[in-house]
Protein backbone atom coordinates (compact mmCIF):
# COMPACT_ATOMS: atom_id res chain seq x y z
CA UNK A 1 9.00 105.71 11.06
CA UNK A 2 12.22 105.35 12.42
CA UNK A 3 14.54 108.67 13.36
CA UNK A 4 17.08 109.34 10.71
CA UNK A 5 15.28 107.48 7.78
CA UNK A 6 14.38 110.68 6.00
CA UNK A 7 18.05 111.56 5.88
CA UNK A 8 19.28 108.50 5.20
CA UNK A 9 17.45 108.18 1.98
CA UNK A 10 18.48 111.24 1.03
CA UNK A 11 22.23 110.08 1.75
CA UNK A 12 21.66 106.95 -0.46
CA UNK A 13 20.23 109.41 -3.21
CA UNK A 14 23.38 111.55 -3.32
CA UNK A 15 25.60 108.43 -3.04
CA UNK A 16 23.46 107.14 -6.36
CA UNK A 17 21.34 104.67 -4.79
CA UNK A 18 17.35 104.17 -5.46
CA UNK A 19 15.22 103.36 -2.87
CA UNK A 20 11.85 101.64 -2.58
CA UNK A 21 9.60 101.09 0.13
CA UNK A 22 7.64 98.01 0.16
CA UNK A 23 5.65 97.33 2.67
CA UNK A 24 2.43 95.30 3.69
CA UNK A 25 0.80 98.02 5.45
CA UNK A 26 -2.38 99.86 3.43
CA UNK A 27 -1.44 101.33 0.35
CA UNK A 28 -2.37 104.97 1.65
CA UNK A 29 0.01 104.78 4.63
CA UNK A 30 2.54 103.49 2.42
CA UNK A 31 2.04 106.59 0.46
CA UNK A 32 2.33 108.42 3.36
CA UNK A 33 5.29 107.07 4.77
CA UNK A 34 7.21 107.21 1.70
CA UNK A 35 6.23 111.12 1.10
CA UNK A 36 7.91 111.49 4.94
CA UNK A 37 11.10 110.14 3.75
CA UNK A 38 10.86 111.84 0.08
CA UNK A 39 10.53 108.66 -2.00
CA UNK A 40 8.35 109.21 -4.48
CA UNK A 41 4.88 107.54 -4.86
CA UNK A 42 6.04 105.76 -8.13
CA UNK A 43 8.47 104.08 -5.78
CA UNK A 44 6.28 102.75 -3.21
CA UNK A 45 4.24 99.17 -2.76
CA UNK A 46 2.09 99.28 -0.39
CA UNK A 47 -0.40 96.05 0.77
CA UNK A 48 2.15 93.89 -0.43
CA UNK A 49 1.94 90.00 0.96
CA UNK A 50 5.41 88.10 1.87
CA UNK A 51 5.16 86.84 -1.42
CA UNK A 52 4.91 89.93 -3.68
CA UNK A 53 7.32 91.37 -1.89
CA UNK A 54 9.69 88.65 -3.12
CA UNK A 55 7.98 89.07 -6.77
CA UNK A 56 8.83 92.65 -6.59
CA UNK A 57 12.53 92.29 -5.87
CA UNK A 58 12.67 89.74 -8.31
CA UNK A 59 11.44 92.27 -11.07
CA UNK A 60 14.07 94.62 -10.34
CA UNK A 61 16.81 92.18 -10.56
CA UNK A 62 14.81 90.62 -14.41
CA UNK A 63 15.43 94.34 -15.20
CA UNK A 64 19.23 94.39 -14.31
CA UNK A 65 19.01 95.97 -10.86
CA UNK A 66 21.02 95.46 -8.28
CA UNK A 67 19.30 95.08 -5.29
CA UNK A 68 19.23 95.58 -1.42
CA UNK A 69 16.84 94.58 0.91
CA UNK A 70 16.59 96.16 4.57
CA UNK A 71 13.88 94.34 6.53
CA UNK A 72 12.74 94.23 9.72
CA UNK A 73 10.33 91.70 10.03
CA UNK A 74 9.93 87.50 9.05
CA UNK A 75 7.35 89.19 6.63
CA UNK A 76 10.53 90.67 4.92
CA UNK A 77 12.77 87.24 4.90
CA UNK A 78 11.52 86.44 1.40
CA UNK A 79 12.31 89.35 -0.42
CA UNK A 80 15.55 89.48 1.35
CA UNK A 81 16.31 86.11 0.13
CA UNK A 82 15.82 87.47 -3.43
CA UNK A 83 17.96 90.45 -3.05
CA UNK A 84 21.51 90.64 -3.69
CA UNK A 85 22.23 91.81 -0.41
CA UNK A 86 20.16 91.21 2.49
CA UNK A 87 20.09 93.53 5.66
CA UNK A 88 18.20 93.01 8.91
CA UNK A 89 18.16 95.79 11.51
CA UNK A 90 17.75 94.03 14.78
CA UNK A 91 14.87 94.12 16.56
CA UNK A 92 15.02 91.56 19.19
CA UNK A 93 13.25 88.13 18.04
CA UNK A 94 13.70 89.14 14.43
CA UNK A 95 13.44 85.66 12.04
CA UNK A 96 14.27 87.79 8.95
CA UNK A 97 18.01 88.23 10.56
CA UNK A 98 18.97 84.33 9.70
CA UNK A 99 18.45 84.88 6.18
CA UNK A 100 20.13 88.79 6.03
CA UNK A 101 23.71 88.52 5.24
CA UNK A 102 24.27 91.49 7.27
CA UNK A 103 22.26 92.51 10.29
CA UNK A 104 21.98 95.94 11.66
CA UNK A 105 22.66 95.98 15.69
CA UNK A 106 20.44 99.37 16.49
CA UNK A 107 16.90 99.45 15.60
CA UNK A 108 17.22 101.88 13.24
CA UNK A 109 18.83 101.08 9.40
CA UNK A 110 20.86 104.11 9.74
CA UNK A 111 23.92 102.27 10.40
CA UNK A 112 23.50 101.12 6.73
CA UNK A 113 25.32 103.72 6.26
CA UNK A 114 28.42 103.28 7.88
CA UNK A 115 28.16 99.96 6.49
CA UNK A 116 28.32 101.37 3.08
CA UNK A 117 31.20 103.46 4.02
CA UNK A 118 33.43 100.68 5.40
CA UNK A 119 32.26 98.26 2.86
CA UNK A 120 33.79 100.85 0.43
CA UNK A 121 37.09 100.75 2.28
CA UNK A 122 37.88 97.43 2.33
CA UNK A 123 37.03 96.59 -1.19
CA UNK A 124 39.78 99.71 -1.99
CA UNK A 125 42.14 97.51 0.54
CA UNK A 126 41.33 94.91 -1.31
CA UNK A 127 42.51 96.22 -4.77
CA UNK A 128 45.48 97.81 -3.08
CA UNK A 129 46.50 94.45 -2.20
CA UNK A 130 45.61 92.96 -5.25
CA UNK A 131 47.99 95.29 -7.02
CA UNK A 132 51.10 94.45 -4.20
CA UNK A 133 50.56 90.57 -5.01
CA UNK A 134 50.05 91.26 -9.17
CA UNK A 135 53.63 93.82 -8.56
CA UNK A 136 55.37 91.30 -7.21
CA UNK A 137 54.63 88.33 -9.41
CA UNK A 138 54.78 90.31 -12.43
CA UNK A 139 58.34 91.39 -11.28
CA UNK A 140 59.91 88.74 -9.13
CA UNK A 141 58.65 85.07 -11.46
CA UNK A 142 59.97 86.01 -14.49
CA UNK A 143 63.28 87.24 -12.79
CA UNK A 144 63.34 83.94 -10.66
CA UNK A 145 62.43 81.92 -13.76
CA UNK A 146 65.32 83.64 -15.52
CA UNK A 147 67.42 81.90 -13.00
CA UNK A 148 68.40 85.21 -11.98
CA UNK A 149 66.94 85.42 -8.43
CA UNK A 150 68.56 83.74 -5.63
CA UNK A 151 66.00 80.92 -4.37
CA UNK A 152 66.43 82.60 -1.07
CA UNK A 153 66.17 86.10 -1.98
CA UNK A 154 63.06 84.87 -3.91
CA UNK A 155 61.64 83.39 -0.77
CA UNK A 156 62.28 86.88 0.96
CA UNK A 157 60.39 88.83 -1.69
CA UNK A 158 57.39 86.68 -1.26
CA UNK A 159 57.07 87.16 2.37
CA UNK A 160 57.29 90.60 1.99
CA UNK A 161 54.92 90.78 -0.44
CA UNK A 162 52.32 88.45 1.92
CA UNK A 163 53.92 90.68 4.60
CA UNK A 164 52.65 94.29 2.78
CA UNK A 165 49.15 93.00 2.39
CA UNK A 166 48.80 92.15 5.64
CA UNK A 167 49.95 95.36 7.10
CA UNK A 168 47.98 97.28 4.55
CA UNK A 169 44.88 95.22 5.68
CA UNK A 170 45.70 96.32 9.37
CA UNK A 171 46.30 100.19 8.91
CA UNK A 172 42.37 99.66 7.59
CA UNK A 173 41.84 97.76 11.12
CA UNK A 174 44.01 100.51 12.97
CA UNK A 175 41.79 103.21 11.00
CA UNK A 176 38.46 101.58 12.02
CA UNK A 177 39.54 101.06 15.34
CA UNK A 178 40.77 104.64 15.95
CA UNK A 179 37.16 105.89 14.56
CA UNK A 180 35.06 103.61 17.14
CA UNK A 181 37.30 104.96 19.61
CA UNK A 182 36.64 108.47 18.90
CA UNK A 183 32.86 108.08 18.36
């Protein structure tokens, strides 16, 4: 078991995640693995082919799940490909990482979650900057269509508006940045 697993399924808990361990080690060490990290037995697969693996992330999506995968292995790379979002923590040779959308760069998935954490800041940038462009269109095309907006002063507005979203997407950058720095 990796160091910091325990806590970080505790950390997905409290952020209102599920988790699962699958695996295709014996049943009994599955068990015992996922009592370590305080998933319950209901939650574990253990003896699990390639294959069922796949099956198994399957079900949870038939049931309306989302659905993660975090694999290590080229045993994993089919259930990652059924997942919604696929995450490899690197391990060297690891085949599993060409199909993970994501791949984890310390061999432990505890950097999931920082990924979490950013992921959750840029989609925020993201509907910051939705609402700058939807402001200004909702504002400046009716006024231009009006023919009450100088063509030029029109022109202006726009780049401003592409202007905003850009530096709103770099203070996120800037933040990041800063953060790395200080770790």
């Amino acid at each position: 078991m990796k160091p910091g697993v325990a806590s970080l399924v505790a950390d997905l808990h409290n952020m209102g995640f599920t988790s699962f361990l699958v695996s295709g080690d014996a049943e009994k060490a599955t068990l015992a693995a996922g009592a370590f990290v305080n998933i319950p037995a209901q939650r574990t697969r253990g003896g699990l082919l390639p294959h069922e693996k796949a099956g198994f992330i399957q079900e949870l999506k038939q049931s309306g799940k989302k659905t993660a995968m975090v694999g290590d292995g080229v045993n994993d790379a089919p259930a990652m490909a059924q997942s919604d979002l696929a995450v490899a923590v690197h391990s060297g040779l690891n085949p599993s990482e060409g199909v993970a959308a994501i791949t984890l760069m310390q061999e432990t998935p505890v950097q999931l979650l920082e990924f979490l954490s950013l992921a959750k800041r840029v989609n925020q940038k993201v509907r910051q900057n939705l609402w700058f462009a939807f402001a200004y269109n909702v504002i400046t095309i009716p006024v231009a269509a009006a023919g009450l907006l100088n063509p030029i002063i029109a022109a202006t507005a726009m780049l401003l508006s592409s202007l905003s979203v850009t530096f709103n997407t770099l203070l996120l950058v800037k933040r990041e940045s800063k953060n790395k720095i200080s770790d």
